[in-house]
Protein backbone atom coordinates (compact mmCIF):
# COMPACT_ATOMS: atom_id res chain seq x y z
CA UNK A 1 -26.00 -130.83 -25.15
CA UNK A 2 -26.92 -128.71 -22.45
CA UNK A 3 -25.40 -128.02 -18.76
CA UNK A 4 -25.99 -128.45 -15.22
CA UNK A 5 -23.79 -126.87 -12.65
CA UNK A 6 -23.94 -128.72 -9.53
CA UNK A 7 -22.71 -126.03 -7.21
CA UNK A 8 -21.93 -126.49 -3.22
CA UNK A 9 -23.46 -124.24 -0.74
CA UNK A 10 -21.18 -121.60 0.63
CA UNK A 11 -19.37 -122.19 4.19
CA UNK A 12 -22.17 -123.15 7.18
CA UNK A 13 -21.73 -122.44 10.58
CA UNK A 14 -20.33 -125.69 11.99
CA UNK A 15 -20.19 -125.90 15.93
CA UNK A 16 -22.83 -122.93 15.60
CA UNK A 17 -26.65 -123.40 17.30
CA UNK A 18 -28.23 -123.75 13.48
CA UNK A 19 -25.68 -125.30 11.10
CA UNK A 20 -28.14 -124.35 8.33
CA UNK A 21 -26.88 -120.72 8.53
CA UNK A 22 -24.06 -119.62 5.98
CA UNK A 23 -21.20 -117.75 7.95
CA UNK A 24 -19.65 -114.45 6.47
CA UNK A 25 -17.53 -116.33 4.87
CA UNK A 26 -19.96 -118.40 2.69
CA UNK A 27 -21.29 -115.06 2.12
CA UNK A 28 -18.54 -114.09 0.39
CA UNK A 29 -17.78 -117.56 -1.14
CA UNK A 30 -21.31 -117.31 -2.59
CA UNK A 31 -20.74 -113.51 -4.15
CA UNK A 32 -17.15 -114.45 -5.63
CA UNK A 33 -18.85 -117.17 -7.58
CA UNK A 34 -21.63 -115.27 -8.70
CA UNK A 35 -19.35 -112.70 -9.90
CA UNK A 36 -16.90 -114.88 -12.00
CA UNK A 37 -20.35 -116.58 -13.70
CA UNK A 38 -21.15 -113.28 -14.70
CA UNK A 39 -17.58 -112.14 -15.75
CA UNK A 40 -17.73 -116.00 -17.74
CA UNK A 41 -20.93 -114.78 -19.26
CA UNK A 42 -22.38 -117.99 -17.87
CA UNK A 43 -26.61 -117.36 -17.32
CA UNK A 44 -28.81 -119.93 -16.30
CA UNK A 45 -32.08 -120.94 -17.88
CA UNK A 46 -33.55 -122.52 -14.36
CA UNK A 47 -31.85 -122.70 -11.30
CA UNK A 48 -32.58 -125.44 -8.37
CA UNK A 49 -31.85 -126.06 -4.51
CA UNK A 50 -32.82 -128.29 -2.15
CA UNK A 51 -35.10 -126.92 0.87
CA UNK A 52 -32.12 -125.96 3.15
CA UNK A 53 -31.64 -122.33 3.59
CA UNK A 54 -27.64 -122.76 3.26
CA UNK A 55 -28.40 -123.66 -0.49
CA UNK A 56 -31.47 -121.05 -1.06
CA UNK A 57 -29.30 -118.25 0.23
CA UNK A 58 -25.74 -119.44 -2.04
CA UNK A 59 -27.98 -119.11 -4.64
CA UNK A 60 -29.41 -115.70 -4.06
CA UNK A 61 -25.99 -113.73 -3.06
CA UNK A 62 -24.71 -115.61 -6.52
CA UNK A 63 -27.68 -114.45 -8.61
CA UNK A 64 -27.10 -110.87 -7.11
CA UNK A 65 -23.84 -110.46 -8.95
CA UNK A 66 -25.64 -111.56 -12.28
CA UNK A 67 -27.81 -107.89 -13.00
CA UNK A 68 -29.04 -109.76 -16.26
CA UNK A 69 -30.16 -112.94 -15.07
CA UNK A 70 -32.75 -114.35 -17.12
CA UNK A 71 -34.45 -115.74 -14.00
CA UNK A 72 -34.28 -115.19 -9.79
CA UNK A 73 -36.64 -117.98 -9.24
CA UNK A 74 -35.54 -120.95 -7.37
CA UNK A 75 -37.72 -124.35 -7.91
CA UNK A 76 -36.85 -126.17 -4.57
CA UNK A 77 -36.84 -129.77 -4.75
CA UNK A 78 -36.05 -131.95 -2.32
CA UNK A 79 -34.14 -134.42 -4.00
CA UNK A 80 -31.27 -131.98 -4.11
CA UNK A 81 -31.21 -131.92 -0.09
CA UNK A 82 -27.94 -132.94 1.95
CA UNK A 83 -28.37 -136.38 3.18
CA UNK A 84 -29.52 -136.76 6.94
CA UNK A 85 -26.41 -135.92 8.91
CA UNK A 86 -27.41 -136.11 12.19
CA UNK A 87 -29.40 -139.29 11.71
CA UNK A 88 -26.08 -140.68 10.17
CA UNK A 89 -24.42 -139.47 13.10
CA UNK A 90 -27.11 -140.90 15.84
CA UNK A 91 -27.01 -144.20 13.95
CA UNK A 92 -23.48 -144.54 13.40
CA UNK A 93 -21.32 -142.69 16.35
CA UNK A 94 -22.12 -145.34 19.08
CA UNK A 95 -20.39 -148.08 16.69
CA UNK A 96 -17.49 -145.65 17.13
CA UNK A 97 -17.71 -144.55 21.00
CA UNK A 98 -16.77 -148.39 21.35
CA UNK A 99 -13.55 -147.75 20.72
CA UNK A 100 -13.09 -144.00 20.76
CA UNK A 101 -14.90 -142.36 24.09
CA UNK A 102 -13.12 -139.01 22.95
CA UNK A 103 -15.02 -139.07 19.63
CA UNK A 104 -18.10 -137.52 21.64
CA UNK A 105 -16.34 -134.78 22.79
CA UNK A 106 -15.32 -133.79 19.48
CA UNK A 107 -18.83 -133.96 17.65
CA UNK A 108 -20.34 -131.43 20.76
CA UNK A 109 -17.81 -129.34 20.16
CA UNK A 110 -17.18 -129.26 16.42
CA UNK A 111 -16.54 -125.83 15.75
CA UNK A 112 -13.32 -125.97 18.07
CA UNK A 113 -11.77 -129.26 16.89
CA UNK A 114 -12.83 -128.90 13.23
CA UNK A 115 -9.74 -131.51 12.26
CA UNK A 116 -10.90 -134.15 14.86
CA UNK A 117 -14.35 -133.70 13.98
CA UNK A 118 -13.67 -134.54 10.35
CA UNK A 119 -11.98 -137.48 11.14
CA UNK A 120 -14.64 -139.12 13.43
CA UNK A 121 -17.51 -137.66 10.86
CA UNK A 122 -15.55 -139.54 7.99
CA UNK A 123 -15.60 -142.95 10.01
CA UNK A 124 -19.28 -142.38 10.98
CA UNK A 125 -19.71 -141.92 6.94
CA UNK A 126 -17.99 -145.23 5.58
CA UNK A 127 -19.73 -146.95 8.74
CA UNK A 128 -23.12 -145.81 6.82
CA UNK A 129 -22.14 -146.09 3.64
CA UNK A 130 -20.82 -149.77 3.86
CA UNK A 131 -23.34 -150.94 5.60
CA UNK A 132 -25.85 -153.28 4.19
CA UNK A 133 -28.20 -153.54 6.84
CA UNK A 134 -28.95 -150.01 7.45
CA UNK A 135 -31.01 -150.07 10.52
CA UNK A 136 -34.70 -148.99 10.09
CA UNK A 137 -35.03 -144.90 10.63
CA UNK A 138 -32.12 -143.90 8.84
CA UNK A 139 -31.99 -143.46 5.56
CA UNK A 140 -29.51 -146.21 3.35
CA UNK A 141 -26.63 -144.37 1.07
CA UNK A 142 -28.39 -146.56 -1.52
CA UNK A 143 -31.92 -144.67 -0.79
CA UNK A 144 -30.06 -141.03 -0.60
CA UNK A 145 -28.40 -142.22 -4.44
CA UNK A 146 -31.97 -143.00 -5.74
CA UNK A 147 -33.61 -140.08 -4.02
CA UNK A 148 -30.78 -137.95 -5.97
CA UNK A 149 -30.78 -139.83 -9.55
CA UNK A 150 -35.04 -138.78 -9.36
CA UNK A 151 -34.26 -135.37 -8.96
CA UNK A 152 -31.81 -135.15 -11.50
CA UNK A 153 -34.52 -137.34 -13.86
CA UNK A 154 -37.25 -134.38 -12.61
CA UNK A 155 -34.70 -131.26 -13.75
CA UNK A 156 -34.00 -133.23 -17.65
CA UNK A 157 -37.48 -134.20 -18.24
CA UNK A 158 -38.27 -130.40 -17.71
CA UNK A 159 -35.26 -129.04 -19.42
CA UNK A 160 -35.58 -127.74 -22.88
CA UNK A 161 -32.94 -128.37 -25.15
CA UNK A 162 -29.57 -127.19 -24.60
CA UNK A 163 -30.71 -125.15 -21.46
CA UNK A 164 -27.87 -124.42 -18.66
CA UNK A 165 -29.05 -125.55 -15.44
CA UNK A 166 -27.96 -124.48 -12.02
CA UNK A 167 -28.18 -126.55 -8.74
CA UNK A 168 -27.41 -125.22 -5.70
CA UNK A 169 -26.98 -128.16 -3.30
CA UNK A 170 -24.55 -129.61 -0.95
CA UNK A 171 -21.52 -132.25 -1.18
CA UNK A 172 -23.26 -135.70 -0.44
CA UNK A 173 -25.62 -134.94 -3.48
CA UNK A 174 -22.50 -134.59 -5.74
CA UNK A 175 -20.82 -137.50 -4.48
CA UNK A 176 -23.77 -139.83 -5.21
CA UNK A 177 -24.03 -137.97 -8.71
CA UNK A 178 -20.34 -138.51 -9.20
CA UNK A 179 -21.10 -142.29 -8.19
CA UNK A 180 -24.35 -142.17 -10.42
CA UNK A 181 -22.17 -141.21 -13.32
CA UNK A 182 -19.04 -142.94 -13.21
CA UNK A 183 -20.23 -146.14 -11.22
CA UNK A 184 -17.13 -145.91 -8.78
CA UNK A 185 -17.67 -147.45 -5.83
CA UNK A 186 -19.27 -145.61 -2.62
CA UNK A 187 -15.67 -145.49 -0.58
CA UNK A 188 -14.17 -144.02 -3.50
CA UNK A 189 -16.72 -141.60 -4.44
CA UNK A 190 -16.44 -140.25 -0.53
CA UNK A 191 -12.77 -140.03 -1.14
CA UNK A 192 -13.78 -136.97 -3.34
CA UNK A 193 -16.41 -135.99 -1.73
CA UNK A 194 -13.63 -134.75 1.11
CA UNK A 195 -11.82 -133.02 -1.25
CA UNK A 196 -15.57 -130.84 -2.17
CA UNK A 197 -14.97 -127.03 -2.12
CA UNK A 198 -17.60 -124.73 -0.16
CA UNK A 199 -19.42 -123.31 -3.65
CA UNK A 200 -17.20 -124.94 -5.90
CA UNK A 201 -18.53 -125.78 -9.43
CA UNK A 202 -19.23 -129.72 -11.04
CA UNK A 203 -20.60 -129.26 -14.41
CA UNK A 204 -22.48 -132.08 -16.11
CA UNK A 205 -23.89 -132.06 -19.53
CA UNK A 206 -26.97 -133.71 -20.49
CA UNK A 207 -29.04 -135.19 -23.19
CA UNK A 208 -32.61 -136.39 -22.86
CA UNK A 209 -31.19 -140.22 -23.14
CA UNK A 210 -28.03 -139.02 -21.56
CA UNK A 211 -25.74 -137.81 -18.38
CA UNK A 212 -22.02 -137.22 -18.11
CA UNK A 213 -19.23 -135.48 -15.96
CA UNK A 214 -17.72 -132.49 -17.85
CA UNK A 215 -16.02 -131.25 -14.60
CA UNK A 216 -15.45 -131.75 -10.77
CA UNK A 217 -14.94 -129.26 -7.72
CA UNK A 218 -13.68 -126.30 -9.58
CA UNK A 219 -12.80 -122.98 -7.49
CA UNK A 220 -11.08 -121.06 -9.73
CA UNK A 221 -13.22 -118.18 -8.40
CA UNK A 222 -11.78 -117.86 -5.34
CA UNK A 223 -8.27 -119.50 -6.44
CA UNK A 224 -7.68 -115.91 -8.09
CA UNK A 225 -8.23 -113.55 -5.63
CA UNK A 226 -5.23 -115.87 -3.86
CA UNK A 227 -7.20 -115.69 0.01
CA UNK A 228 -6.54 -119.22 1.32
CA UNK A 229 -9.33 -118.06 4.11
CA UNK A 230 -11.80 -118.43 1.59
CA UNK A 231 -11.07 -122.24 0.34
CA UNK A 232 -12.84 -123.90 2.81
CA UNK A 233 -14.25 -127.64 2.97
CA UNK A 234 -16.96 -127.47 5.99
């Protein structure tokens, strides 16, 4: 069977002007993990991102600490994007305001009340995810699951045998290949998706006929260097 690494982006710059930016943090994050691949002796075959530059540029300070690489190119597809966050969040956050006028204050200012934020962005997530009636202009969780099970279809169809893939991508596409692959319900899979490292490392294997999880969220490369700075989650 053959491997694909789903791999989180490094740390963005929440509260920043462009989120889409990694900070010197995910810099790091991103060069730690491509250094432990290369002391693992792990080399991918093809490696993936979605179109956001916080994904492109994990990938490239990773691949930098690989000298033998087989490959630098990056196929960018789509279906490996985040799902449409501020949408969501324009959709969802007045259903919140009802009862929480505060919440506003904390989404503006996200990058100083990074615990508060989390906990109104979580409530704005199940609102979206439990939802059956998504209104029209945002996308459904349902449509974000489908839009990630076709890219996933795109990368084994063009696989060759026993190949180890690498996807650089972002914490809602896990989660709805984690629900993809073990069926769990939506709330549950988000329960994990919390718990998603900035770069950490969910490895599937993969058959033609076939998909399964091998392992979920692992960080051991920055778990060694024993920097508690470095383990972030946003």
């Amino acid at each position: 069977m053959g491997s694909i690494y789903l791999i989180r982006h490094g740390q963005a710059s929440l509260g920043a002007a462009d989120y889409d930016v990694l900070s010197p943090v995910g810099i790091k994050q991103s060069q730690l993990l491509g250094d432990y691949l290369n002391t693992l002796n792990v080399r991918f075959d093809r490696c993936y991102a979605g179109n956001m530059k916080r994904q492109i540029d994990t990938c490239h300070h990773a691949l930098e600490q690989i000298p033998d690489a087989p490959s630098r190119e990056i196929a960018i597809d789509a279906g490996f994007n985040e799902y449409r966050s501020d949408e969501v969040m324009h959709t969802y956050l007045p259903r919140i305001l009802e009862t929480q006028p505060d919440a506003r204050h904390f989404v503006e200012n996200a990058g100083e009340h990074r615990k508060e934020f989390q906990k109104v962005f979580s409530q704005v997530i199940t609102s979206w995810i439990t939802d059956e009636n998504c209104p029209e202009g945002c996308q459904s969780w349902p449509e974000f699951v489908a839009q990630v099970r076709a890219g996933l279809k795109r990368v084994i169809e063009a696989a060759d045998r026993g190949q180890t893939i690498g996807i650089f991508t972002s914490g809602g596409m896990i989660t709805a290949a984690l629900q993809l692959i073990t069926g769990m319900p939506a709330t549950s899979a988000f329960e994990l998706n919390w718990q998603i490292v900035n770069t950490s490392v969910s490895r599937l294997q993969y058959r033609k006929d076939k998909l399964s999880l091998a392992s979920f969220n692992s960080q051991a490369h920055l778990d060694i260097h024993q920097r508690a700075e470095w383990v972030t989650y946003r």
